[in-house]
Protein backbone atom coordinates (compact mmCIF):
# COMPACT_ATOMS: atom_id res chain seq x y z
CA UNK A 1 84.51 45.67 19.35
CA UNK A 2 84.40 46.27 23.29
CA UNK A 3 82.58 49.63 24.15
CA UNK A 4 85.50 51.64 25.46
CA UNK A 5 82.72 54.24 26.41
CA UNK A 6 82.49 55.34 30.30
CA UNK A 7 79.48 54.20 32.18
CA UNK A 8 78.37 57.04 33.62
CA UNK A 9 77.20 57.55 37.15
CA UNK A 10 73.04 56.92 37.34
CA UNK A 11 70.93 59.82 37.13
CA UNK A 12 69.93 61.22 40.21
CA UNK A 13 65.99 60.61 41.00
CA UNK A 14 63.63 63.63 39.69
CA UNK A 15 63.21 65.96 41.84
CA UNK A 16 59.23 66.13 43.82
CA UNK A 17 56.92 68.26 42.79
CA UNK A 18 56.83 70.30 45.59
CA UNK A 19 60.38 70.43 45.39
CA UNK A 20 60.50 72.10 41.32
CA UNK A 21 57.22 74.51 42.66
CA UNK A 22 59.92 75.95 44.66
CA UNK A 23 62.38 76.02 42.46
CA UNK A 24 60.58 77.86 39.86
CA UNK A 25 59.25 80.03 41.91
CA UNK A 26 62.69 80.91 43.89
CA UNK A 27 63.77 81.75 40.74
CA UNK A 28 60.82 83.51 38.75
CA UNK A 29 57.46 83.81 39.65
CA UNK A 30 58.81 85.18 43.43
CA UNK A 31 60.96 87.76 42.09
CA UNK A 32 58.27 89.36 39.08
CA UNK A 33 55.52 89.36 41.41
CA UNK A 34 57.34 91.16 43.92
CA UNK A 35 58.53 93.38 41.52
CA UNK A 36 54.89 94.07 40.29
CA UNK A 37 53.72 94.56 43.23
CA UNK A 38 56.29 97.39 44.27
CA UNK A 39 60.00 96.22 44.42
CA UNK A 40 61.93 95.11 47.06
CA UNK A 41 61.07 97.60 49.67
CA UNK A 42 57.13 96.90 49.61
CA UNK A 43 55.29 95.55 52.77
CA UNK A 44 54.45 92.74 50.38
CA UNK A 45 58.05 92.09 48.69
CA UNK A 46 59.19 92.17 52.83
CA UNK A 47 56.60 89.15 53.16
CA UNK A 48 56.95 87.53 50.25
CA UNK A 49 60.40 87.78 48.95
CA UNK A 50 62.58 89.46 52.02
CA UNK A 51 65.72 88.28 53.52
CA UNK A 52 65.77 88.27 57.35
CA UNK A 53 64.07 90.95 58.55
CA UNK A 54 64.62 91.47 62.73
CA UNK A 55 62.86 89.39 64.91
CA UNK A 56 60.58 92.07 65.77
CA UNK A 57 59.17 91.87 62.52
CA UNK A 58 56.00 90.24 61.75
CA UNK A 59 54.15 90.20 58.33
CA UNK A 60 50.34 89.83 58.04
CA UNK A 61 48.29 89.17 55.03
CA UNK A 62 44.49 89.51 54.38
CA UNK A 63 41.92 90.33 51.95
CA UNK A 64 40.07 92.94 53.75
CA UNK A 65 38.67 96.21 51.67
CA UNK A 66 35.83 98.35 52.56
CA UNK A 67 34.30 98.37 55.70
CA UNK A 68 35.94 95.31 56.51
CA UNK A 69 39.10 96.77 56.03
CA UNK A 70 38.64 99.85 58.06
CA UNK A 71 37.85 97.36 60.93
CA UNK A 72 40.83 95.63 60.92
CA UNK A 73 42.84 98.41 60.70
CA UNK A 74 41.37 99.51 63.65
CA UNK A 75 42.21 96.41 65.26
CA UNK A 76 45.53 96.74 64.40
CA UNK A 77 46.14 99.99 65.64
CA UNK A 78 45.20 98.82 69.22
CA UNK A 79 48.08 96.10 68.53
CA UNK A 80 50.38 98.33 67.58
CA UNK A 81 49.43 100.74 70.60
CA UNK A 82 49.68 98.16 72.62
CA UNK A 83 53.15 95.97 71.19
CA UNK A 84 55.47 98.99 70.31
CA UNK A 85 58.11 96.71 70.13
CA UNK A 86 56.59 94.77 67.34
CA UNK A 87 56.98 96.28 63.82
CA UNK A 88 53.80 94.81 62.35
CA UNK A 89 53.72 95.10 58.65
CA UNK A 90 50.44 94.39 57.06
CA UNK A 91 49.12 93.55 53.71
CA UNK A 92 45.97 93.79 52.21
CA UNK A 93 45.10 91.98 48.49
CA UNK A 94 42.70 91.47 46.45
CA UNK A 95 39.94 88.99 47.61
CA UNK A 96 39.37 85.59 46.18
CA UNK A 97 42.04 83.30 44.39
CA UNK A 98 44.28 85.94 43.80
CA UNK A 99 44.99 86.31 47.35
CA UNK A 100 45.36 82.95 48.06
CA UNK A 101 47.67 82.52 45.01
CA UNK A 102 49.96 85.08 46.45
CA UNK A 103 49.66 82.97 49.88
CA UNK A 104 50.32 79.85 48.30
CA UNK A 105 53.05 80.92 46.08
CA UNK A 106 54.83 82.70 49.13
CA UNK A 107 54.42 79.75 51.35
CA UNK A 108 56.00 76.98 48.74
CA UNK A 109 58.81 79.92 48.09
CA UNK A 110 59.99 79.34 51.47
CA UNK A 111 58.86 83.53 52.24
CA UNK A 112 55.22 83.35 53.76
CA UNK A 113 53.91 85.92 55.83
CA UNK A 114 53.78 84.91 60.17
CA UNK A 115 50.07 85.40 59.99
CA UNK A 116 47.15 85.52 57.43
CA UNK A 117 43.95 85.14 56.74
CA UNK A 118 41.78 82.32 55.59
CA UNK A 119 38.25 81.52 54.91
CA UNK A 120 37.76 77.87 56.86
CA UNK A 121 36.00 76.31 53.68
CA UNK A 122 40.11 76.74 51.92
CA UNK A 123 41.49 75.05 55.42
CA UNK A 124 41.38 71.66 54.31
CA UNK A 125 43.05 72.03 50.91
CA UNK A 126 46.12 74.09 52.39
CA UNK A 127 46.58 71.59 55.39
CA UNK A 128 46.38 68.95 52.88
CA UNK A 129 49.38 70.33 50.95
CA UNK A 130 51.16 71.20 53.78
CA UNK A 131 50.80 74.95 53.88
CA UNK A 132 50.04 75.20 57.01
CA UNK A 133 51.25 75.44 60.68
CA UNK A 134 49.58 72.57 62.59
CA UNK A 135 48.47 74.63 66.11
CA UNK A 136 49.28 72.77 69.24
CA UNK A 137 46.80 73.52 72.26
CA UNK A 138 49.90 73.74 74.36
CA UNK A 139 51.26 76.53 72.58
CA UNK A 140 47.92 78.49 72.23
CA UNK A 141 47.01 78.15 75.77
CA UNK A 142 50.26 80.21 76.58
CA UNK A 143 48.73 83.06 74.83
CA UNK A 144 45.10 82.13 76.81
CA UNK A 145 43.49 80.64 73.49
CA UNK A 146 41.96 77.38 74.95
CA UNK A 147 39.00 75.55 72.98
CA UNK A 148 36.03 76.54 76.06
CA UNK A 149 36.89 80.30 74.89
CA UNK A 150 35.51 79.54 71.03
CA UNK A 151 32.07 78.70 69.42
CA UNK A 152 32.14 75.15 68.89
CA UNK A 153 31.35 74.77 65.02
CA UNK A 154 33.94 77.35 63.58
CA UNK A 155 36.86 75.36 66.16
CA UNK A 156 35.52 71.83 64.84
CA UNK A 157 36.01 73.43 61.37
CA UNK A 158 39.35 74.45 61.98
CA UNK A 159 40.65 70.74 62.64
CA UNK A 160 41.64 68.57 59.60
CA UNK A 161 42.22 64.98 60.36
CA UNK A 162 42.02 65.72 64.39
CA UNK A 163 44.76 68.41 63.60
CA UNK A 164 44.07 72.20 64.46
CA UNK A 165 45.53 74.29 61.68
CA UNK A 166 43.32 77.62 62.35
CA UNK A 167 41.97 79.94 65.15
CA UNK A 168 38.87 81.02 63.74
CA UNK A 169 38.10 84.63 63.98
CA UNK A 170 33.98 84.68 63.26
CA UNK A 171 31.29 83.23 61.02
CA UNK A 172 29.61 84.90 58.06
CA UNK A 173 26.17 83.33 57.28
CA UNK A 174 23.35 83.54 54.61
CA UNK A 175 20.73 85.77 56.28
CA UNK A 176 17.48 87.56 55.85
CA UNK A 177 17.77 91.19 55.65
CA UNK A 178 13.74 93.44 56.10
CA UNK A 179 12.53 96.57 55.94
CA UNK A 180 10.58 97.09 59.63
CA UNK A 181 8.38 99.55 58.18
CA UNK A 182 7.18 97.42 55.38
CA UNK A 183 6.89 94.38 57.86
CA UNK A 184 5.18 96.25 59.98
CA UNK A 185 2.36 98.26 56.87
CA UNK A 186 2.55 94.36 56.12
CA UNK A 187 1.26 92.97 59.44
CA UNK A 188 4.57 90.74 59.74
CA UNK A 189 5.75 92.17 63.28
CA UNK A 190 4.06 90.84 66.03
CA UNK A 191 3.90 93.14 69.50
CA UNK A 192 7.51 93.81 70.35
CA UNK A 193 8.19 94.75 66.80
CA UNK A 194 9.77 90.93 65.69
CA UNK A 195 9.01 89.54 62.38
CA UNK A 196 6.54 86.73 62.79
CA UNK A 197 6.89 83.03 61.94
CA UNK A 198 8.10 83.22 58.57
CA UNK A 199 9.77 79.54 58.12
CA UNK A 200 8.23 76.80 56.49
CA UNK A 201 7.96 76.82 52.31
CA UNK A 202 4.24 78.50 52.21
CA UNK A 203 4.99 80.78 55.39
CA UNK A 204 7.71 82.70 53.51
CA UNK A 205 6.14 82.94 49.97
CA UNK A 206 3.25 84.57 51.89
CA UNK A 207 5.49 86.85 54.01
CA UNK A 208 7.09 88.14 51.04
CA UNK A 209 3.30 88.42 49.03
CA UNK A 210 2.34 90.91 51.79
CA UNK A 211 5.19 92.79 51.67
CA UNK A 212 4.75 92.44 47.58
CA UNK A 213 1.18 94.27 48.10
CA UNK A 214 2.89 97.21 50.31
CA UNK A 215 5.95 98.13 48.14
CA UNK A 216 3.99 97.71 45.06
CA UNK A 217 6.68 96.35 43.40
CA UNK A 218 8.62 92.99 44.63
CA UNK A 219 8.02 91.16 48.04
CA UNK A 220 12.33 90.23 47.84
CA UNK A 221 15.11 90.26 46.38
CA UNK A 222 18.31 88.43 45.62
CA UNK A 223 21.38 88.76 43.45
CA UNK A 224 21.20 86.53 40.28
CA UNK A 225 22.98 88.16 37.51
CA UNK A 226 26.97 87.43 37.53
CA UNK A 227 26.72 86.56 40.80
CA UNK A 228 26.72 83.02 41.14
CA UNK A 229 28.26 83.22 44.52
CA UNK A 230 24.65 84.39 46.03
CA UNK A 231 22.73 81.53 44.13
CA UNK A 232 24.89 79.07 45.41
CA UNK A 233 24.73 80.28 48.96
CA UNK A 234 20.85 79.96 48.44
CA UNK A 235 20.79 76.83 46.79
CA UNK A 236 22.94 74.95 49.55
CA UNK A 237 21.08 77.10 52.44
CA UNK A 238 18.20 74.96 51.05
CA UNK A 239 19.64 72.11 50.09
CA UNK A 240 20.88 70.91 53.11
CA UNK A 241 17.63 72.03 55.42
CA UNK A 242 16.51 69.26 53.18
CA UNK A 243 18.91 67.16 54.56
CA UNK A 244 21.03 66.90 51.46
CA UNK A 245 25.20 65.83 52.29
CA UNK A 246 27.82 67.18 50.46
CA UNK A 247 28.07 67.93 46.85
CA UNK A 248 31.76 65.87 46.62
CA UNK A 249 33.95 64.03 49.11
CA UNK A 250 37.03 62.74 49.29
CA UNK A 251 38.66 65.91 49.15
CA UNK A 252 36.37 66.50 46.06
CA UNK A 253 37.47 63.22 44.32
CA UNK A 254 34.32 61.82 44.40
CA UNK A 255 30.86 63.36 43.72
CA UNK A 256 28.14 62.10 46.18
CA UNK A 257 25.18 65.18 45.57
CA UNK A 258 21.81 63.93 46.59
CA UNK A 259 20.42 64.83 42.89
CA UNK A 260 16.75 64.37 44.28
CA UNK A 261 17.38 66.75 47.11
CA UNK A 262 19.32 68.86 44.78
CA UNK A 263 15.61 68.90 42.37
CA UNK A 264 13.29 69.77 45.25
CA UNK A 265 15.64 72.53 46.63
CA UNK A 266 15.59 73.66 42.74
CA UNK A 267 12.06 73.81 42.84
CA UNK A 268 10.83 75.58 45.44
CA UNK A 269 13.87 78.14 44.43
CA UNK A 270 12.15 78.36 40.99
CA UNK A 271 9.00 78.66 43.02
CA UNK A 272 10.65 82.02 44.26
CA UNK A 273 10.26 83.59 41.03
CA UNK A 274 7.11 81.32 39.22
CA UNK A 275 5.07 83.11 42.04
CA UNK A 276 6.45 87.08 41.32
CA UNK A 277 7.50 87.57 44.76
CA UNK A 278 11.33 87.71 43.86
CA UNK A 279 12.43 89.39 40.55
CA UNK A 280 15.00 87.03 38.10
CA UNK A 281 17.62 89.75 37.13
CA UNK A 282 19.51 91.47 39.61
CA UNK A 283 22.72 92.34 40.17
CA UNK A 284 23.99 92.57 43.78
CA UNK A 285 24.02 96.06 43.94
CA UNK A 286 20.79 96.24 42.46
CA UNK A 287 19.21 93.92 45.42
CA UNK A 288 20.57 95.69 47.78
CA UNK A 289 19.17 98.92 46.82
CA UNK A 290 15.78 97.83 46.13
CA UNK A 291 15.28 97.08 49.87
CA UNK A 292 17.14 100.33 50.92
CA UNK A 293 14.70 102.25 48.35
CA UNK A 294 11.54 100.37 49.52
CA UNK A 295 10.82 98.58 46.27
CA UNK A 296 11.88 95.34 48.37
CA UNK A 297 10.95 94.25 51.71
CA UNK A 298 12.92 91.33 52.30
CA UNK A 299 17.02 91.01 51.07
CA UNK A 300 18.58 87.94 51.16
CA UNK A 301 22.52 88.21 51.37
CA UNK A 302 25.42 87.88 53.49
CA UNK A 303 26.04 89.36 56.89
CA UNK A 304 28.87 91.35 55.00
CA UNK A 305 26.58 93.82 53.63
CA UNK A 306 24.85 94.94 57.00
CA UNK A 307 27.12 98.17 56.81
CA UNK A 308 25.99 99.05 53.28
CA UNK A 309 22.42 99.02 54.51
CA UNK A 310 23.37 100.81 57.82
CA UNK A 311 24.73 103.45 55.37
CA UNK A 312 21.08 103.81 53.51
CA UNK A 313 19.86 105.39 56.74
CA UNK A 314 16.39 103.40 56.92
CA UNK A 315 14.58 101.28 59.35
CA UNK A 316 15.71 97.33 58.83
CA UNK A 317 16.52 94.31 60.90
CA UNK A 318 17.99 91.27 60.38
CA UNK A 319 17.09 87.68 61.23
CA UNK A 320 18.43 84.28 60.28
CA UNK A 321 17.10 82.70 57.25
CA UNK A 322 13.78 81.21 57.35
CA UNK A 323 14.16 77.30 58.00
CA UNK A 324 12.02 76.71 54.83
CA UNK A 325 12.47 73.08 55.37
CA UNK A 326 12.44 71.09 58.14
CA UNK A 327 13.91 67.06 56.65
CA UNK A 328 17.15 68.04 58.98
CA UNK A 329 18.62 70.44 61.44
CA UNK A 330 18.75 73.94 60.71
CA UNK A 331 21.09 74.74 58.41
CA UNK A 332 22.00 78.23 56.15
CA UNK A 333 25.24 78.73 53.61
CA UNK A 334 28.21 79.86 55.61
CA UNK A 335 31.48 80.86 55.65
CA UNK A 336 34.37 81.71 58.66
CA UNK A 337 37.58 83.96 58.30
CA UNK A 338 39.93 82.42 60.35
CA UNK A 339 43.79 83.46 60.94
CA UNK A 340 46.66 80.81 60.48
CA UNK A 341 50.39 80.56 60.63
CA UNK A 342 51.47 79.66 56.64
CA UNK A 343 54.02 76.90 57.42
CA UNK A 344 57.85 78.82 57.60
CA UNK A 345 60.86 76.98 56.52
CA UNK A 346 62.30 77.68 60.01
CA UNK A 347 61.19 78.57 63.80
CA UNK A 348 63.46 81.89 63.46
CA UNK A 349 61.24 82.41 60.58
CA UNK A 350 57.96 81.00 61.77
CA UNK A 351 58.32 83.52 65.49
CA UNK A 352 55.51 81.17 66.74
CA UNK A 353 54.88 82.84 69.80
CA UNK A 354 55.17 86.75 68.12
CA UNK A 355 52.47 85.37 65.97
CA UNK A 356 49.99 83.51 68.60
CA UNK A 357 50.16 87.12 70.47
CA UNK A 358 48.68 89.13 67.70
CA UNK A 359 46.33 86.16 67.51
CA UNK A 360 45.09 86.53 70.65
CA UNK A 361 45.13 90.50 70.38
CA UNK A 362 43.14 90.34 67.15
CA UNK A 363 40.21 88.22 69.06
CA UNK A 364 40.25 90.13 71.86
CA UNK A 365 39.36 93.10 69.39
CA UNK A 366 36.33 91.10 67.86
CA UNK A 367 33.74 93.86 69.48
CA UNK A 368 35.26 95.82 66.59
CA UNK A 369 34.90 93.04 63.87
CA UNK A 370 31.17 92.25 65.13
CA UNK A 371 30.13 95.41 64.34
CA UNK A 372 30.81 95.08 60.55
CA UNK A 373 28.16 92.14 60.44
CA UNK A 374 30.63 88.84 61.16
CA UNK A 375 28.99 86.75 64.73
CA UNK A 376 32.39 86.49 66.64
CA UNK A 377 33.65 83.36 67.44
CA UNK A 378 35.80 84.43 70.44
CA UNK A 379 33.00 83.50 72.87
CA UNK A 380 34.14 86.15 75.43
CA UNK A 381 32.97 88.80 72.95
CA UNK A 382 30.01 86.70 71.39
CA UNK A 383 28.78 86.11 75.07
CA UNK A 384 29.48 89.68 76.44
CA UNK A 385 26.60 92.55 76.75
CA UNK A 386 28.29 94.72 74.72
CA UNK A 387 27.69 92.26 71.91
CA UNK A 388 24.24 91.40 72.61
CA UNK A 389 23.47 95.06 72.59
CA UNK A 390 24.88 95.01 68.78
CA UNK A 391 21.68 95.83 67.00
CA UNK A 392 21.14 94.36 64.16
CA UNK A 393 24.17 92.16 64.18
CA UNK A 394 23.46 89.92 67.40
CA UNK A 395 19.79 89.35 66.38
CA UNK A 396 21.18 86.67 63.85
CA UNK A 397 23.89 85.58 65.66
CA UNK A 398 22.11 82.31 66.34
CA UNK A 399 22.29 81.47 62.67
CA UNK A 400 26.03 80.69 63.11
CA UNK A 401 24.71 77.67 64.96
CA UNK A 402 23.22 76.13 61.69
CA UNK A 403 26.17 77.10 59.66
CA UNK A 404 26.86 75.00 56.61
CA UNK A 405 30.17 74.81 55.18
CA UNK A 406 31.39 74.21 51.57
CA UNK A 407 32.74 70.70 50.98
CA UNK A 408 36.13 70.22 51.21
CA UNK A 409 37.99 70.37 47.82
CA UNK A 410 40.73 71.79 45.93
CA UNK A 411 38.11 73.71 43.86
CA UNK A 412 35.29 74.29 46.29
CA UNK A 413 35.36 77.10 49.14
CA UNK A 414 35.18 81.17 48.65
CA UNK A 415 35.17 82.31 45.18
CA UNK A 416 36.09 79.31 44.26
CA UNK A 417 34.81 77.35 40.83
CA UNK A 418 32.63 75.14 42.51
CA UNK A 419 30.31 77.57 43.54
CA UNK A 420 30.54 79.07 39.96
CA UNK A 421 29.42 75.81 38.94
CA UNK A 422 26.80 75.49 40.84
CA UNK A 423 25.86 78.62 41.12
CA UNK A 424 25.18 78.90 37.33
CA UNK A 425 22.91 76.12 37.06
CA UNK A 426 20.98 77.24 40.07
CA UNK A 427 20.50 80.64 38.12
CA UNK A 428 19.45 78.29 35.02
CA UNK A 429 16.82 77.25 36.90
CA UNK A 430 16.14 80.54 38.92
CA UNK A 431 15.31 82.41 35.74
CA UNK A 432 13.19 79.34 34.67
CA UNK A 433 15.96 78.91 31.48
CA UNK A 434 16.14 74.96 32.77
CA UNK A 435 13.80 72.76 35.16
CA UNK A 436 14.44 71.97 38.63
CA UNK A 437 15.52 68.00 37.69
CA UNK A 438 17.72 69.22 34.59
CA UNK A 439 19.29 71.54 37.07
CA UNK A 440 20.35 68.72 39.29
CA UNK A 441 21.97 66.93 36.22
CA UNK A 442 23.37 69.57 35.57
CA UNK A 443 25.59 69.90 39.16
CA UNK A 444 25.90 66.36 39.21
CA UNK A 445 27.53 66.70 35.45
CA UNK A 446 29.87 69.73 35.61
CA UNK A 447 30.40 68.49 39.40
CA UNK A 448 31.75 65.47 37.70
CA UNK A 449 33.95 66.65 35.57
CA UNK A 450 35.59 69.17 38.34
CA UNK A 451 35.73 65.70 40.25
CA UNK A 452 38.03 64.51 37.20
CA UNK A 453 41.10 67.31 37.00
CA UNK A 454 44.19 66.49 39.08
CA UNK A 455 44.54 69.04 42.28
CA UNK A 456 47.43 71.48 41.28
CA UNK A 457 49.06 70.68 44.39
């Protein structure tokens, strides 16, 4: 019997990924996170889920609290004082991958802020899925931001693929935080009150035994418990002063860690806490305060918490972090926050030139942001007097020069789970729970498997 059935007409092809993020979120995951976050007439709903606000408007998102917060609100107040035309809206969220949730989730929604903020180390992942606004140096020299004007490792860090996609706002490295008095009851400071040579692998165990024999209690301290953030920072401060590579490449396809590099780094990390200088179980907090109550002569930690120790009220400096090893060029864990243009689905929406001018007003504030700890990379303010007279913050600034960056992956970068990862196995061996070698199998392993899992975009 003939089929008397109509053919029907081919299905169309399934839509792209991309394509059915947007969808969904259009029509669900927009809508209940803007309603959680305050309804429709929220600074964040505006940014996130608005219609067409006036062309005046421009939305900014970052992740600043605290002191780093108060600076930036600062800085935008001598926008806004400056711009009264401009109704700048900011947002501030919660740090980490929340925020950049929210950012990425905005941006594939077709409803992404003009401006936000970035750590560099998540650059590469949101270029990659086409989040971002490639920056043309025509366009930025209109608004006087030409490459001579910024420090040359934050600008070479903002470039995927020969492709700016950032303007880089400062760096954030791994430092050494001491007590001057102790140095000094220590014999550490030479004549003009500077810590003395303190870098090689038997140079700083000894620095912090002297200062162990004046506060009667440690010689340093770091953050180990739930904070695997710090370890990792120390682990690949040392790690690649060793001359170790990356951890992963190919966009963290591939896992290329140096695993004998990754041992000896272990080592003289466990070496740390073997000898008694540096105690295994303390929380960040709880390092912080043991220098600012003189149980502690040396911290290390990020530039970021130079205001909490301002706020102790006792006599410290700050310096760069000892070049323990010297297999390769200096080098110490580091981070920059840089600000980019999440990619709009129109120029209307994108106000390229709106945005590039609060760019450009934000650096030329960065006397402001120095001040909370972060070495400016607007060169006009890293280079100025006003700067150099920053005590303590310009006396490390030279540590930006070594700055080491995470490797670029979907699941590497601030907060992310590859510092987790590693992180935790660094603490295995910290607190002498696993050896230095089984702590490199250990990254290499879980490193591995991260290595494995498809990117989510």
């Amino acid at each position: 019997m003939r089929d008397r059935t109509p053919h029907a007409t081919p299905p169309p092809p399934p839509p792209s990924r991309r394509a059915l993020l947007r969808g969904t979120l259009s029509l669900g995951a927009v809508a209940a996170s803007s309603v959680a976050l305050g309804g429709c007439g929220s600074t964040f709903a505006q940014g996130f889920t608005g219609g067409s606000p006036a062309p005046t408007r421009l939305n900014f998102w970052n992740p600043f609290t605290g002191g780093d917060g108060e600076r930036l609100l600062a800085m935008e107040d001598v926008y806004r004082a400056r711009h009264r035309a401009t109704d700048l809206k900011s947002a501030t969220f919660v740090w980490g991958s929340p925020y950049y949730t929210k950012l990425t989730l905005a941006t594939l929604g077709e409803r992404p802020p003009q401006v936000a903020v970035t750590h560099l180390s998540k650059v590469p992942t949101l270029a990659e899925a086409g989040l971002l606004t490639e920056l043309r140096t025509s366009d930025l020299a209109r608004h006087g931001l030409t490459e001579d004007k910024f420090d040359p490792r934050p600008w070479k860090k903002s470039q995927v693929d020969g492709k700016l996609y950032a303007v880089p706002l400062d760096t954030h490295p791994f430092v050494l935080y001491f007590r001057t008095d102790i140095a000094e009851k220590a014999g550490l400071l030479d004549g003009q009150g500077r810590l003395t040579d303190v870098d090689g692998p038997d140079a700083f165990i000894d620095a912090l035994r002297a200062a162990k024999e004046v506060t009667g209690a440690w010689g340093g301290s770091v953050a180990s418990v739930k904070d695997a953030s710090t370890q990792f920072r120390l682990f690949w401060s040392f790690y690649r002063q060793m001359g170790g590579g990356d951890l992963v490449a190919d966009q963290g396809r591939k896992v290329v860690i140096d695993t004998a590099a990754a041992a000896e780094a272990l080592a003289y990390i466990r070496r740390l806490t073997q000898e008694k200088v540096v105690p295994t179980s303390t929380d960040s907090p709880g390092a912080i305060t043991m220098l600012t109550t003189g149980k502690a002569g040396f911290l290390m930690d990020g530039v970021w918490q130079v205001l909490t120790v301002q706020g102790a009220k006792v006599k410290f400096d700050v310096r760069p972090l000892p070049r323990v090893f010297h297999d390769a060029p200096y080098a110490c864990a580091a981070d920059s926050h840089s600000l980019v243009l999440p990619k709009a689905p129109s120029a209307a929406a994108q106000r390229l030139d709106l945005s590039l001018g609060f760019v450009a007003a934000l650096l030329n504030s960065s006397k402001l942001w120095a001040e909370g700890g972060h070495v400016p990379a607007w060169l006009p303010t890293q280079q100025s007097p006003g700067y150099r007279d920053l005590a303590p913050q310009s006396h490390y600034a030279a540590a930006a020069d070594g700055a080491a960056y995470d490797p670029a992956a979907w699941y590497s970068g601030a907060g992310s789970t590859l510092q987790v990862v590693v992180g935790n196995a660094v603490t295995s061996v910290f607190t002498g729970a696993t050896s230095p070698t089984a702590g490199a199998a250990r990254m290499r392993r879980e490193l591995r498997e991260l290595a494995s899992r498809p990117a989510p975009l």
